[in-house]
C-alpha atoms as a PDB file:
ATOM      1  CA  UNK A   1     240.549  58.151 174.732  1.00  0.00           C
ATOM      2  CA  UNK A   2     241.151  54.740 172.931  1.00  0.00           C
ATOM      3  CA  UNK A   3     244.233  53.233 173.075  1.00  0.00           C
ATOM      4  CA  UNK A   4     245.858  51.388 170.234  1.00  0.00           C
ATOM      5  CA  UNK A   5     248.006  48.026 170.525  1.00  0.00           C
ATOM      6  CA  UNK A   6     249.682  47.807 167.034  1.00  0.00           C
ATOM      7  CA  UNK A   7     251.399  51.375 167.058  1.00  0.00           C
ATOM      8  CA  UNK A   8     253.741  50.274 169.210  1.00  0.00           C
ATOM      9  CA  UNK A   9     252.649  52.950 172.022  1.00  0.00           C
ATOM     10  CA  UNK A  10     250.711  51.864 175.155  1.00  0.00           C
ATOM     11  CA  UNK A  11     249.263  54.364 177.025  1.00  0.00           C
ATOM     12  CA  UNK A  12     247.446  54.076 180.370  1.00  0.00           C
ATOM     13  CA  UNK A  13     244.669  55.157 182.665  1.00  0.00           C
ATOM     14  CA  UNK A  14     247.609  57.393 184.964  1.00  0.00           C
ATOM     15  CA  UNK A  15     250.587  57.232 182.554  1.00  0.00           C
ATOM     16  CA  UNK A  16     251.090  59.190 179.633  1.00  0.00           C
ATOM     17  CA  UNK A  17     254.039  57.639 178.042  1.00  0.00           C
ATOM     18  CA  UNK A  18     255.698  53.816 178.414  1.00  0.00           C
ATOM     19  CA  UNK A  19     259.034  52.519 176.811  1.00  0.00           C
ATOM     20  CA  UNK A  20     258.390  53.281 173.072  1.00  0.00           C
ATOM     21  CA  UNK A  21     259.400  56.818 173.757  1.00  0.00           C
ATOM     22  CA  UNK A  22     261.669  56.497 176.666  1.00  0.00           C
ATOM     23  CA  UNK A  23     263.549  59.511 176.183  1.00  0.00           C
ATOM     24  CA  UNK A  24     260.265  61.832 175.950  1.00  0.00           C
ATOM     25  CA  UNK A  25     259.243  60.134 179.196  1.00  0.00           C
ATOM     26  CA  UNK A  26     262.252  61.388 180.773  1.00  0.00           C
ATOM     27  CA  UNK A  27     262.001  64.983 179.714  1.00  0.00           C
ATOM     28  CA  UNK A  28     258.356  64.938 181.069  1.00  0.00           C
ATOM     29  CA  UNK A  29     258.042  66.643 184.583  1.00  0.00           C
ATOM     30  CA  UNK A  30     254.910  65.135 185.894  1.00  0.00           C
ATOM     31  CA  UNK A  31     254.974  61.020 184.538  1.00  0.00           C
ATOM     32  CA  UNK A  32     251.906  60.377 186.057  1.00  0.00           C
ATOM     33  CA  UNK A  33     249.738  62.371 183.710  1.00  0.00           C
ATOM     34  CA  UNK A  34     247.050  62.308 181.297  1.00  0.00           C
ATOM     35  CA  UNK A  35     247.227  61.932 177.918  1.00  0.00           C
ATOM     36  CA  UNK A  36     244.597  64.616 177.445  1.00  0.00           C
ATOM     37  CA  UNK A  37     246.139  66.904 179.998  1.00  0.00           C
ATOM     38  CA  UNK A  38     248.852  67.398 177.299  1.00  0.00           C
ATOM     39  CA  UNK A  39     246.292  68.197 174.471  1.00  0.00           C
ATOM     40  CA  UNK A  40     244.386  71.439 175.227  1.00  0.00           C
ATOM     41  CA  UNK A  41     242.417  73.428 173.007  1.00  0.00           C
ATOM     42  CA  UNK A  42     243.322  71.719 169.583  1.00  0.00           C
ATOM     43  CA  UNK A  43     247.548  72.200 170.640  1.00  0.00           C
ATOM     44  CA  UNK A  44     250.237  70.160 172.411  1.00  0.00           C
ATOM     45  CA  UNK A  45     250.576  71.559 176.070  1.00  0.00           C
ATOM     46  CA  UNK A  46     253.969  69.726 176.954  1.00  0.00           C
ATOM     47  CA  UNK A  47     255.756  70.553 180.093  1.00  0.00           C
ATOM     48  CA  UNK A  48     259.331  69.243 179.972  1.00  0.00           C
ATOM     49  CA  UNK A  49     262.260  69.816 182.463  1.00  0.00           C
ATOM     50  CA  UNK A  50     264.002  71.029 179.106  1.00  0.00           C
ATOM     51  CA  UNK A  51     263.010  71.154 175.504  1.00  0.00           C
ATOM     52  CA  UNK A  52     263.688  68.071 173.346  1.00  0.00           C
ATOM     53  CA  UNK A  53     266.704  68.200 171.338  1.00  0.00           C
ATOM     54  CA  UNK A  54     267.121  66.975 167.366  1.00  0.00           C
ATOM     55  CA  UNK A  55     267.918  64.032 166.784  1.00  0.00           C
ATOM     56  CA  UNK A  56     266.527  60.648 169.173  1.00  0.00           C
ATOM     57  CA  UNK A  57     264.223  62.508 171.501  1.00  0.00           C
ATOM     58  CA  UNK A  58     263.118  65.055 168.605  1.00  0.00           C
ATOM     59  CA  UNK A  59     262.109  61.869 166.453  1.00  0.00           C
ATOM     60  CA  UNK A  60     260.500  59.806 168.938  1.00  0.00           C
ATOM     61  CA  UNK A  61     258.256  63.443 170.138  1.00  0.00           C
ATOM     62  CA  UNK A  62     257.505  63.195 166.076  1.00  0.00           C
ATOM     63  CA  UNK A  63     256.392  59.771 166.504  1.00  0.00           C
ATOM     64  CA  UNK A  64     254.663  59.932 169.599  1.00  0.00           C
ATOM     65  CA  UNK A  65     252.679  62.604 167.847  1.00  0.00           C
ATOM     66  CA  UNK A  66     251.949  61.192 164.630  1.00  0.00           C
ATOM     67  CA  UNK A  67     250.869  58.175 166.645  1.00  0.00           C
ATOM     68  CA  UNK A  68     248.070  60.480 168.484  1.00  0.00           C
ATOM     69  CA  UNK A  69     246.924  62.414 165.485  1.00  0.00           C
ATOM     70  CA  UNK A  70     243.958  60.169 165.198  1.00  0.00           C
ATOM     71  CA  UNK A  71     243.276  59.568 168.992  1.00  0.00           C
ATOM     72  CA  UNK A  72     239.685  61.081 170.181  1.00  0.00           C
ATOM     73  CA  UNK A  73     240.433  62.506 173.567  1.00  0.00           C
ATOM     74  CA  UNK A  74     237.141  61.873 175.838  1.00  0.00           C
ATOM     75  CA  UNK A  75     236.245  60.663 179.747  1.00  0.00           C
ATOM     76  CA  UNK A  76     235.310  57.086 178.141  1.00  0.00           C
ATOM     77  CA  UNK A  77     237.782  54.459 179.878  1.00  0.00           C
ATOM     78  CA  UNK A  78     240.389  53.466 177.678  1.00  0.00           C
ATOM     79  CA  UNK A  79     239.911  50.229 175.632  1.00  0.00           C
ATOM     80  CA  UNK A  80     242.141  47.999 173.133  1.00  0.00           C
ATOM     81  CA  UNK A  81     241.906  48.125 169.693  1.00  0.00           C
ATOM     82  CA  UNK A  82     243.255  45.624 167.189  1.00  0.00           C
ATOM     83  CA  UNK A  83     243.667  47.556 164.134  1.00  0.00           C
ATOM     84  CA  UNK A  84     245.027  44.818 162.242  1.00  0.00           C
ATOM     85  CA  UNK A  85     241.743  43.524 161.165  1.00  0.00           C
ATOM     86  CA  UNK A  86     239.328  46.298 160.055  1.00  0.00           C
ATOM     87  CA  UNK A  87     236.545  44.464 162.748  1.00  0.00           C
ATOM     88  CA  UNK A  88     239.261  45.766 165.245  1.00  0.00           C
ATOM     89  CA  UNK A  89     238.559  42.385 167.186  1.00  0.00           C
ATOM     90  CA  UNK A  90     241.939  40.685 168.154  1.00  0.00           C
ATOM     91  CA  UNK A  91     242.441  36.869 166.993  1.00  0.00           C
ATOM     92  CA  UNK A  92     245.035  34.542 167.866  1.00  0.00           C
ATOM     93  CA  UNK A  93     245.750  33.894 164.188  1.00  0.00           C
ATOM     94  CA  UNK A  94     245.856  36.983 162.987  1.00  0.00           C
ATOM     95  CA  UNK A  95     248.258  37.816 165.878  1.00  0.00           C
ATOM     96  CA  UNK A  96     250.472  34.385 164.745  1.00  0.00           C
ATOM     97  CA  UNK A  97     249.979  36.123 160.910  1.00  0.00           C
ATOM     98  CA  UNK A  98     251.544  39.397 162.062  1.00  0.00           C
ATOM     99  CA  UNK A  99     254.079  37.724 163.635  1.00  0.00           C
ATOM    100  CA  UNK A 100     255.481  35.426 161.042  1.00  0.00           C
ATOM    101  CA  UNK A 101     255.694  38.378 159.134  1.00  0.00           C
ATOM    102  CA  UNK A 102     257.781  40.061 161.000  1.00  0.00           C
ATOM    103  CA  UNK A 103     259.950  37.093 161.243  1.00  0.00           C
ATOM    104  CA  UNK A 104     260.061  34.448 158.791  1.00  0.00           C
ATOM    105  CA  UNK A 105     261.961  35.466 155.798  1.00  0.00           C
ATOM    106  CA  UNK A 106     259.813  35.661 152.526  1.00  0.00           C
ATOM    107  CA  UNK A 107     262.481  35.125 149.690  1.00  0.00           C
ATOM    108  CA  UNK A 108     261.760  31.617 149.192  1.00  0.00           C
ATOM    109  CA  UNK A 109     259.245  30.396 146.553  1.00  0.00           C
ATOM    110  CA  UNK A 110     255.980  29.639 147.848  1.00  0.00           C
ATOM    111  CA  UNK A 111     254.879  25.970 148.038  1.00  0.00           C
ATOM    112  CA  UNK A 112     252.155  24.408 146.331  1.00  0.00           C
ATOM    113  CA  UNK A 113     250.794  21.447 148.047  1.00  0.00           C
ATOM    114  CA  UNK A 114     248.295  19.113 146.249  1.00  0.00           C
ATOM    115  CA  UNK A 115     246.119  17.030 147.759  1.00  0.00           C
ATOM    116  CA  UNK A 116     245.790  15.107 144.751  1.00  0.00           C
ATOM    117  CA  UNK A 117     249.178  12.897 145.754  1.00  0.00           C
ATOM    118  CA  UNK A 118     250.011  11.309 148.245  1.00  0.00           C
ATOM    119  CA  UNK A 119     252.002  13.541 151.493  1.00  0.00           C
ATOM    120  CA  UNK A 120     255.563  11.726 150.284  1.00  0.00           C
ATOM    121  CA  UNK A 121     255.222  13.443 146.929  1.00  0.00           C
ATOM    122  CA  UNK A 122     254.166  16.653 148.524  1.00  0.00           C
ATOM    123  CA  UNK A 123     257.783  16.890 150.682  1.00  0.00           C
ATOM    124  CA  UNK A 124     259.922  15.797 147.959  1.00  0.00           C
ATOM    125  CA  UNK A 125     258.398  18.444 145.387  1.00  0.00           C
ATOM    126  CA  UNK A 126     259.006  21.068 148.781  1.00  0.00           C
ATOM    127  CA  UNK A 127     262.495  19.866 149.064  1.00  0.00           C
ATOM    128  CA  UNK A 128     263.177  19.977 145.490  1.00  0.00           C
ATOM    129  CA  UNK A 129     261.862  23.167 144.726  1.00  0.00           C
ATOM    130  CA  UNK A 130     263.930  24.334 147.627  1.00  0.00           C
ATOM    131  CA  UNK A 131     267.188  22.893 145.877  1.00  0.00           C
ATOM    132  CA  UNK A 132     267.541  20.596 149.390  1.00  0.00           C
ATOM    133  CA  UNK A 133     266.963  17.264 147.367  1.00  0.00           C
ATOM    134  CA  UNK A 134     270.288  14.842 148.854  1.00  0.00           C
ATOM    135  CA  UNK A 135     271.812  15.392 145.183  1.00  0.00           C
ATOM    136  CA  UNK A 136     275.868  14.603 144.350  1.00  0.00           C
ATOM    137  CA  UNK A 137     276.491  18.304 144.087  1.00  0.00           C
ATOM    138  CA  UNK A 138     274.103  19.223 147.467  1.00  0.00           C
ATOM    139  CA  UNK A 139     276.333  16.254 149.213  1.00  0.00           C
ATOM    140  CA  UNK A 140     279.552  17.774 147.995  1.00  0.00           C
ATOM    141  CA  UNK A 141     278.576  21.330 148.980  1.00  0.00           C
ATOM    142  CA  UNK A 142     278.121  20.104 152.510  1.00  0.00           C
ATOM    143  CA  UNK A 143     281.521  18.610 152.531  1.00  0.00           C
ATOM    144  CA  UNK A 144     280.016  14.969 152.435  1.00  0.00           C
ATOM    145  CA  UNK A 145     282.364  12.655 150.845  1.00  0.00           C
ATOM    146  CA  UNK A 146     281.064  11.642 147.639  1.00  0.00           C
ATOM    147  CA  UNK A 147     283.201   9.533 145.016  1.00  0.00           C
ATOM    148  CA  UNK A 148     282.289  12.138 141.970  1.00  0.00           C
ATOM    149  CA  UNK A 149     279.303  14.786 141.655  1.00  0.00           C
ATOM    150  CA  UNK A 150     278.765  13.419 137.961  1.00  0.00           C
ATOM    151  CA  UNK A 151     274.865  12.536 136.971  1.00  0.00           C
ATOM    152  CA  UNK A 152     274.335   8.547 137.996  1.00  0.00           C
ATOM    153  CA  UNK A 153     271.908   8.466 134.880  1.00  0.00           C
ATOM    154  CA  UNK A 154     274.689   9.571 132.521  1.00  0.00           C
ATOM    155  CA  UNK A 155     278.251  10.198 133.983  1.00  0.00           C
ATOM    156  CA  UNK A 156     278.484  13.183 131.805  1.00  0.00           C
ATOM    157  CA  UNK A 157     277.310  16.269 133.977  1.00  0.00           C
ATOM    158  CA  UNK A 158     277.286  17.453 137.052  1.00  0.00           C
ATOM    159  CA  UNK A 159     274.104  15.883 138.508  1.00  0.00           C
ATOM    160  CA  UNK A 160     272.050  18.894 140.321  1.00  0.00           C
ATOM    161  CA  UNK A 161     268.577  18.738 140.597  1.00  0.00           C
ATOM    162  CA  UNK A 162     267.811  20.660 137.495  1.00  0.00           C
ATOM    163  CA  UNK A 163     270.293  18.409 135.236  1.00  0.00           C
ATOM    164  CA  UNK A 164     268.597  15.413 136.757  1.00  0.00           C
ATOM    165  CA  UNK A 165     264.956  15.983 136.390  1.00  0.00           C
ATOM    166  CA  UNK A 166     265.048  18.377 133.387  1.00  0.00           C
ATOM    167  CA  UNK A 167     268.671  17.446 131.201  1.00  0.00           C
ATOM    168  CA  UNK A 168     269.533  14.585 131.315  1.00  0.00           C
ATOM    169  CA  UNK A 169     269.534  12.461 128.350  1.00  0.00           C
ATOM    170  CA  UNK A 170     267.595   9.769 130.328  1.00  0.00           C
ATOM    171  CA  UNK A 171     264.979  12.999 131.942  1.00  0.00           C
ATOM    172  CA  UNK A 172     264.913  14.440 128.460  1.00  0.00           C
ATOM    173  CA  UNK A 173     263.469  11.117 126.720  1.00  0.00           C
ATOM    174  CA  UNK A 174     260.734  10.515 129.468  1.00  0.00           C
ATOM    175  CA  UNK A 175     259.712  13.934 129.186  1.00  0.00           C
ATOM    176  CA  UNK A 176     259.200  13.507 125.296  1.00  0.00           C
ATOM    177  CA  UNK A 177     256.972  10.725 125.542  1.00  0.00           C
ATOM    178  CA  UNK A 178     254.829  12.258 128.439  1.00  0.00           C
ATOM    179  CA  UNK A 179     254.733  15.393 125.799  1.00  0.00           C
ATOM    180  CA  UNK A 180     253.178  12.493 123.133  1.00  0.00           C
ATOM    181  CA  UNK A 181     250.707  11.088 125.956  1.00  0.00           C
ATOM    182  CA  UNK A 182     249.728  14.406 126.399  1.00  0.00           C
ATOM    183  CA  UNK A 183     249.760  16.620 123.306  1.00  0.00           C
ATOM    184  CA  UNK A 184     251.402  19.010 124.829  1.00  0.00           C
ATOM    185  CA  UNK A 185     254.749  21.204 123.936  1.00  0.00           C
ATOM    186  CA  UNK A 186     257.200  21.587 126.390  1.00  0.00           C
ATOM    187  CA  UNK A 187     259.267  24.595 126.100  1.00  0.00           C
ATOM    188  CA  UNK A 188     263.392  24.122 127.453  1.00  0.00           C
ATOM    189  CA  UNK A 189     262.841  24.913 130.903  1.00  0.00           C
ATOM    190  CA  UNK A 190     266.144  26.089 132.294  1.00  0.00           C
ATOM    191  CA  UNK A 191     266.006  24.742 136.033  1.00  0.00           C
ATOM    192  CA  UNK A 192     263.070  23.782 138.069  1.00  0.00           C
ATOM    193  CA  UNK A 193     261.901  26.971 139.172  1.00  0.00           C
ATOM    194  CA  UNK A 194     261.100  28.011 135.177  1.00  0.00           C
ATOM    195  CA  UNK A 195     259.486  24.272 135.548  1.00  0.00           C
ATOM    196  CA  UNK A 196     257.214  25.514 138.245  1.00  0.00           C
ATOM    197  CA  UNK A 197     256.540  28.865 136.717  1.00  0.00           C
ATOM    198  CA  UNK A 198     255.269  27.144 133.649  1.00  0.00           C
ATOM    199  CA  UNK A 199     252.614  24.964 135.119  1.00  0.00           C
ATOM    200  CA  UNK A 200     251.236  28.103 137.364  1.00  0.00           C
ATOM    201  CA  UNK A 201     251.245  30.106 134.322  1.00  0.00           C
ATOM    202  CA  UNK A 202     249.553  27.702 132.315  1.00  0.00           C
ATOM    203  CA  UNK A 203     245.965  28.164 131.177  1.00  0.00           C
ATOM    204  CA  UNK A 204     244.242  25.693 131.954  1.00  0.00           C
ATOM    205  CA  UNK A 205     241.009  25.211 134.113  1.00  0.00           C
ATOM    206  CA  UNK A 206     240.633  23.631 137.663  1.00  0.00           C
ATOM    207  CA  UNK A 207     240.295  19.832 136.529  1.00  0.00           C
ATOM    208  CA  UNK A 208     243.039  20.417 133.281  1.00  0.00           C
ATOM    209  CA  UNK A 209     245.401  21.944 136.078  1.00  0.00           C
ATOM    210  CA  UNK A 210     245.243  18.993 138.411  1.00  0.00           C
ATOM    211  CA  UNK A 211     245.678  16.564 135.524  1.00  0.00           C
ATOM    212  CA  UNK A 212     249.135  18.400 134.284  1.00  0.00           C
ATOM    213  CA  UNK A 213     250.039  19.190 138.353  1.00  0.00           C
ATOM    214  CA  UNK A 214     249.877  15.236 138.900  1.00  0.00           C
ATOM    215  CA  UNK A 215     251.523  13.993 135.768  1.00  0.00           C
ATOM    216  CA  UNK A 216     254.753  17.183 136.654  1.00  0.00           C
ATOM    217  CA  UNK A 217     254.825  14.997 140.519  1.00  0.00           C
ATOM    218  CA  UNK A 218     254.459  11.404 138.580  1.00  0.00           C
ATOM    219  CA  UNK A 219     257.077  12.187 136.420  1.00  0.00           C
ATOM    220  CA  UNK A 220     259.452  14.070 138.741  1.00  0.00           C
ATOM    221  CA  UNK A 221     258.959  10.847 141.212  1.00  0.00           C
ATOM    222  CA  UNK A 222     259.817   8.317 138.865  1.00  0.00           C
ATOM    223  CA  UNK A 223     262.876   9.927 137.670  1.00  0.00           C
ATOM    224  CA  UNK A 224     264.047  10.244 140.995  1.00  0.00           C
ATOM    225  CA  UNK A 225     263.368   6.411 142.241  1.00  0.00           C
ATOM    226  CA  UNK A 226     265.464   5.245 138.843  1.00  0.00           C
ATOM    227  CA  UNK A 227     268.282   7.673 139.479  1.00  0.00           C
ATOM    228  CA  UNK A 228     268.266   6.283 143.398  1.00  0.00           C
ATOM    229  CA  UNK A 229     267.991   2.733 141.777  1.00  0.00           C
ATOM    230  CA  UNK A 230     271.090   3.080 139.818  1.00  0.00           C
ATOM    231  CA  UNK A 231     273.452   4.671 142.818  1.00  0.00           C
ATOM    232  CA  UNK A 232     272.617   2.376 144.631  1.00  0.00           C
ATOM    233  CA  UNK A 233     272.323  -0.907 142.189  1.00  0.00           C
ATOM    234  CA  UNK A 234     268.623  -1.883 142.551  1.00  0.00           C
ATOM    235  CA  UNK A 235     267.350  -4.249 140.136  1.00  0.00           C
ATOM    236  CA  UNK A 236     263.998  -4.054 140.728  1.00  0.00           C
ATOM    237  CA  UNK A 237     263.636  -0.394 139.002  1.00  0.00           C
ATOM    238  CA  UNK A 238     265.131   0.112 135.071  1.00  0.00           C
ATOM    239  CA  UNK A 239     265.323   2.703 133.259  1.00  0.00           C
ATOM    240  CA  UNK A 240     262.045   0.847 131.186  1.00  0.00           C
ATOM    241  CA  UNK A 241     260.192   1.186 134.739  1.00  0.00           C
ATOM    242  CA  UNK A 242     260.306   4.571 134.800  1.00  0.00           C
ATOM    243  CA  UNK A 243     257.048   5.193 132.039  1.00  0.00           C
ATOM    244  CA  UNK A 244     255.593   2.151 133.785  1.00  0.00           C
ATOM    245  CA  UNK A 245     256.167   3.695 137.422  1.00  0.00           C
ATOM    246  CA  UNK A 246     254.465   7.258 136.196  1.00  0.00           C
ATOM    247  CA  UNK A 247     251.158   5.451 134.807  1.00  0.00           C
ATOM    248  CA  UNK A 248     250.871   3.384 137.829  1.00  0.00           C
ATOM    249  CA  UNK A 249     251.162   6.489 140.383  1.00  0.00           C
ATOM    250  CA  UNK A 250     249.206   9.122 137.996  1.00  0.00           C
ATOM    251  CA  UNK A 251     246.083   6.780 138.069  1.00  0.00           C
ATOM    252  CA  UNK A 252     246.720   5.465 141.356  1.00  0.00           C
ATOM    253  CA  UNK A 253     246.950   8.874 143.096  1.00  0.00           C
ATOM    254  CA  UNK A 254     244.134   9.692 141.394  1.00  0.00           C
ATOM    255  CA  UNK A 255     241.769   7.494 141.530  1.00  0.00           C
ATOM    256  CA  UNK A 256     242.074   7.271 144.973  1.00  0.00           C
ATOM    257  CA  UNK A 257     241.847  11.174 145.956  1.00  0.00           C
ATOM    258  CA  UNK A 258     239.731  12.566 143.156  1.00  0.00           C
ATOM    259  CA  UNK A 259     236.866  11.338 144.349  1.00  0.00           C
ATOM    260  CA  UNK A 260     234.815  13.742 142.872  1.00  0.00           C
ATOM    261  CA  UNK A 261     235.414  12.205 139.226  1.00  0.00           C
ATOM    262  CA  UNK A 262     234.710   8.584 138.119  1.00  0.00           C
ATOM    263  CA  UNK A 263     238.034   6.433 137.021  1.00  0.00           C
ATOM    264  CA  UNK A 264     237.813   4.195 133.810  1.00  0.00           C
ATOM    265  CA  UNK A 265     241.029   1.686 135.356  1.00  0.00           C
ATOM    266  CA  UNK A 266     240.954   0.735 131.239  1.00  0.00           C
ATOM    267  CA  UNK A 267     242.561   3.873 130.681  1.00  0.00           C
ATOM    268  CA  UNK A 268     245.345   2.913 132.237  1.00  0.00           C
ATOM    269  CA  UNK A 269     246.339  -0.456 130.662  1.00  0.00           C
ATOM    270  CA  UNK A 270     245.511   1.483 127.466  1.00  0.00           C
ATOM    271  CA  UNK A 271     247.905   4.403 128.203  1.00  0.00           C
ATOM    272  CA  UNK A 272     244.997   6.864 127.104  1.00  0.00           C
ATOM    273  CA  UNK A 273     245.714  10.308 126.513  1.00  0.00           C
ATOM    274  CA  UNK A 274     244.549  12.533 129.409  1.00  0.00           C
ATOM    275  CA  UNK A 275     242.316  14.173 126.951  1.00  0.00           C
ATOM    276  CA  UNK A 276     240.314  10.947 126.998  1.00  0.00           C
ATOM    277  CA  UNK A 277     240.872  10.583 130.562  1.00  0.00           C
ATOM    278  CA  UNK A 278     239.292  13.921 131.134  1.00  0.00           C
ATOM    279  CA  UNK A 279     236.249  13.734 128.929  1.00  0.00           C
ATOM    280  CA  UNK A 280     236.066  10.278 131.086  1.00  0.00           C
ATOM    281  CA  UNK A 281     236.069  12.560 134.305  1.00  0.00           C
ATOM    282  CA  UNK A 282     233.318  15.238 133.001  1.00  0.00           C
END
């Protein structure tokens, strides 16, 4: 016989049935059994103390049962079998895959992580796609004192993430002229998960798709630093830094983690057109 680990029955060398089916163990009269003592001839030879009754112990005999159909009854000594993993050999991370399964919820949006910017850039995209950017209205949801929950950009909305990044008059004009740097058209996204969706669903190849995924975290990143600047009355960053700020960190991140691609730094004092900068990296 070969046992199975994943059906949620264990069966041993001298018992027949273990805790999965408690309640057909205890209408067993011998415990100590084999499994193939039970199976004669092609049929189920049970012996119970009294026949199992609908309901719990009729449904976990159905399952017990089910669970066997495929079990070959021999003299070979019993073995494990993974059958997670169609090599039926265990591994830890396929165990630690099964498991986070079972437990980790799966209704948030996956995460795309670039390597292509630096780690920073990488949390605060997580966090904002995950709505758990420190935002007026977040603050004020968590019963944090704040002295209003309008946008600091233009004291004229409530200032959630997707009015900041994607509404705002101040968001709305840098997004215009990255749409003229980039020839691109940039449909009305209506919060940042449409955002995301239209940069996966984009068709564009491996090197276009890093291009556009960098200038999204460039942009995104410099709005947020000038929003921070103004609540909290920094100098050093104006709203005029903010176009400044983006072509500093989109060839910056670059040129220092796409390796693979060689970096004209005259590009970026000329503002080129990442149409130029990509027949640059070809």
């Amino acid at each position: 016989m070969v046992t199975t680990l994943n059906s949620g029955l264990i069966f041993g060398l001298t018992a027949s049935l273990f805790n999965p089916v408690p309640r057909v163990f205890a209408l067993e009269t011998f415990k100590n059994c084999m499994i193939a003592a039970r199976f004669l001839n092609g049929d189920w030879n049970w012996q119970w103390h009294q026949n199992p009754r609908n309901g719990v112990e009729s449904s976990q005999l159905s399952a017990l049962v089910d669970a066997l159909t495929n079990v070959s009854f021999n003299d070979e000594a019993d073995k494990w079998v993974w059958n997670i993993e169609n090599s039926h050999i265990f591994s830890v991370s396929n165990a630690r895959q099964l498991i986070d399964d079972i437990n980790i919820p799966s209704g948030n949006p996956p995460t795309k992580w670039s390597k292509f910017v630096p780690i920073k850039i990488n949390i605060f995209a997580w966090r904002l796609l995950l709505n758990r950017l420190p935002t007026k209205t977040k603050l004020n949801d968590r019963d944090i004192d704040v002295p209003n929950i309008l946008c600091s950009m233009c004291n004229e909305v409530q200032g959630d993430a997707s009015h900041i990044f994607l509404h705002c008059e101040v968001s709305s004009q840098v997004w215009v002229k990255i749409a003229q740097w980039t020839d691109l058209s940039f449909p009305q996204w209506l919060n940042i998960e449409d955002f995301w969706s239209w940069i996966a669903d984009s068709q564009l190849n491996g090197k276009q798709r890093i291009i556009i995924e960098v200038i999204a975290l460039s942009t995104l990143w410099s709005i947020w630093r000038y929003r921070n600047s103004v609540i909290f009355q920094d100098s050093r960053f104006r709203k005029y830094h903010i176009i400044d700020s983006f072509v500093v960190n989109f060839f910056d991140w670059l040129s220092s983690r796409f390796k693979k691609y060689k970096l004209d730094w005259t590009l970026r004092l000329q503002f080129a057109k990442p149409y130029v900068f990509l027949v640059i990296c070809s």
